[in-house]
Each structure stands twice: as C-alpha cells, then as structure tokens.
Protein backbone atom coordinates (compact mmCIF):
# COMPACT_ATOMS: atom_id res chain seq x y z
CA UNK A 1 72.01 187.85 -113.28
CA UNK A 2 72.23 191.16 -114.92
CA UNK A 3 74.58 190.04 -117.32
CA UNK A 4 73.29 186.41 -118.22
CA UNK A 5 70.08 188.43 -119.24
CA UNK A 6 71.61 190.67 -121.44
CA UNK A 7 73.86 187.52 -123.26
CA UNK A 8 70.53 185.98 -124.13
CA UNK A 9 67.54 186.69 -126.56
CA UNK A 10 65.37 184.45 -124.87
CA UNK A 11 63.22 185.30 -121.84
CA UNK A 12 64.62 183.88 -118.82
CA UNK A 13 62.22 182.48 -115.93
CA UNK A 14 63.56 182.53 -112.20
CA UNK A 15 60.73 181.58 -110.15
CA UNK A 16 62.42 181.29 -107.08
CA UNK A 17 64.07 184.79 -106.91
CA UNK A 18 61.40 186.35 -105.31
CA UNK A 19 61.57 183.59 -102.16
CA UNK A 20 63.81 183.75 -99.11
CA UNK A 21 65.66 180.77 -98.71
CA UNK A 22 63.17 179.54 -96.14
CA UNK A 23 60.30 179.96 -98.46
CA UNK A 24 61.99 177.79 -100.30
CA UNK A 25 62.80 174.99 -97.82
CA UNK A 26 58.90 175.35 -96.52
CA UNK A 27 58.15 174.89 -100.19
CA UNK A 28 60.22 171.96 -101.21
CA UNK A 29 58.54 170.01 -97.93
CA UNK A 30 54.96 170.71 -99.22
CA UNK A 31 55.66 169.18 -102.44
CA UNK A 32 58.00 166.93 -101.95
CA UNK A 33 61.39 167.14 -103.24
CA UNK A 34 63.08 168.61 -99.37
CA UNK A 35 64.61 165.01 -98.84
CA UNK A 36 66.09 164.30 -101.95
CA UNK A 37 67.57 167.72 -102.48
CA UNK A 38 69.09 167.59 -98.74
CA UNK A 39 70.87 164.13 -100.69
CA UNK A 40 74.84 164.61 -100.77
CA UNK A 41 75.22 164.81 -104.37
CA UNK A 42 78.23 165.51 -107.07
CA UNK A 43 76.46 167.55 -109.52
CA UNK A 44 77.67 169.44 -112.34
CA UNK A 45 77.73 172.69 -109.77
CA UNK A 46 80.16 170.73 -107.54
CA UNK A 47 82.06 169.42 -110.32
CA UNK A 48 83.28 172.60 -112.53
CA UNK A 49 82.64 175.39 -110.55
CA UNK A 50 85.90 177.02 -110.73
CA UNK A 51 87.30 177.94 -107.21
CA UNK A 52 87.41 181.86 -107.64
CA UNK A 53 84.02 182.72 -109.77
CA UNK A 54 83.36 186.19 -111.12
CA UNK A 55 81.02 187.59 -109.36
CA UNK A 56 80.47 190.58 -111.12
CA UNK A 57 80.86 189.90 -115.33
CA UNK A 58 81.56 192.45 -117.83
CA UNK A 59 79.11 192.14 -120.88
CA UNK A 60 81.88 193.12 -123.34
CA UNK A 61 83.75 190.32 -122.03
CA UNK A 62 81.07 187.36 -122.32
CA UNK A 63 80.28 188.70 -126.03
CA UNK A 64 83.78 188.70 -126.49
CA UNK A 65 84.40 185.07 -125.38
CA UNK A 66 81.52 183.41 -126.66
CA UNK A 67 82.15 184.99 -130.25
CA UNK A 68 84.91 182.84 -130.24
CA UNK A 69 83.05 179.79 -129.47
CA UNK A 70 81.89 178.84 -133.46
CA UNK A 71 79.85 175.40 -132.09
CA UNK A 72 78.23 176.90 -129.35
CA UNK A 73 75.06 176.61 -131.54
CA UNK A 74 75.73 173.45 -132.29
CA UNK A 75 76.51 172.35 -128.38
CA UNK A 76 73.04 174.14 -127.43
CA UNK A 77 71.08 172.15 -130.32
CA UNK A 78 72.65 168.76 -128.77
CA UNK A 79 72.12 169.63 -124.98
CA UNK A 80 68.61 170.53 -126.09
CA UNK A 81 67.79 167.59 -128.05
CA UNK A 82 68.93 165.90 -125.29
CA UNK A 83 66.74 167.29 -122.06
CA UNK A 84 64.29 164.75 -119.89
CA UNK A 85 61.36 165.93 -118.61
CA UNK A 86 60.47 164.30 -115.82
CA UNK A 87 56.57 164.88 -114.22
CA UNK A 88 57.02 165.02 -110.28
CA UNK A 89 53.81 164.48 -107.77
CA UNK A 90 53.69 165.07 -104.49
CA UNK A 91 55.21 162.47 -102.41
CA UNK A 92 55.59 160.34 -105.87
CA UNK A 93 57.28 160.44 -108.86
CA UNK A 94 55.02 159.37 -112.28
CA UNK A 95 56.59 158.68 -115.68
CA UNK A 96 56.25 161.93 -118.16
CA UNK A 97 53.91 160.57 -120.96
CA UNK A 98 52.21 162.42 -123.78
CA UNK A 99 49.05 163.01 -121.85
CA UNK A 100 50.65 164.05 -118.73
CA UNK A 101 53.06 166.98 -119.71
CA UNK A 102 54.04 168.34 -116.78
CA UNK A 103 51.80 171.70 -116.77
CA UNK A 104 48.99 170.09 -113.86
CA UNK A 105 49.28 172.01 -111.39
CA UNK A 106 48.27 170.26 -107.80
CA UNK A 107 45.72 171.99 -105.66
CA UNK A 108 47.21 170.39 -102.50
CA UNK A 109 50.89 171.02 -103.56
CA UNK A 110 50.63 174.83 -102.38
C-alpha cells in the first residue's frame, strides 16, 4: 500500500483498512451486499492476477515502468469516462439519478 501511495498524486481512500475481516462480514449483512459478494464470480481479480504477485514493490521500479507507458493518461481518461455509479439501499438496489447521488447516508444501515 506503501508504494501505490507514493505512485499517485491523488489522495487515496481505504475505508475498510481499519476493519477486521469480521467487521467487515457483520457490515456487509447490515447493509446488504453479504449475499451477493459471497456470489462465485470471475472478476477482473480472478482473471489477471498473475500467479506469483510482488508483494513487496520497489518505487524506483513502478516509476520506472510506468514512464514507459506514454497512453497511460490516455487509458485513465477512458476508464474514467467510463465508470457507473450505481446508488445501493439496504436490502434494494435504486437507479443512480441526478437527485439521488449516492452521498445519503442511511440511519438504519449502521
């Protein structure tokens, strides 16, 4: 984490790093999302994560590589312009509109 911090200007938020992984179970029930994260499920962390990762970067080596990289702005700019956000409620999901941006934050969710 040390070293993904340092490779980035922006502020990075981890709000589960402070949780044990049962905090985080217990947490996932109350709002919600416990089932369908329990769901067997070929995501992109399945799918490319290489079968020895570094566990320990070297800074100097990250810079290095991703110097090389020239469209790497260009990739970010697409994968940004290309997010979903996605508004879920408790026991529900509801579409993400203009009003509703996400930010509510339900009493009965904690």
């Amino acid at each position: 984490m040390n070293v993904i911090g340092r490779a980035t200007e922006l502020p990075l938020l981890r709000p589960l790093v402070m949780m044990d992984k049962q905090e985080i179970i217990t947490l996932s029930k109350q709002i919600g999302t416990y089932d369908i994260s329990i769901l067997p499920y070929e995501d992109c962390c399945t799918l490319f994560v290489p079968k020895s990762p570094t566990t320990n970067p070297n800074l100097r080596i990250v810079d290095k590589i991703e110097a090389t990289m020239s469209h790497l702005p260009e990739w970010v700019d697409e994968a940004v312009a290309q997010t979903e956000t996605i508004v879920l409620y408790a026991g529900e999901a509801a579409p993400a509109t203009s009003e509703n941006t996400g930010n509510e934050i339900k009493e009965d969710w904690f």
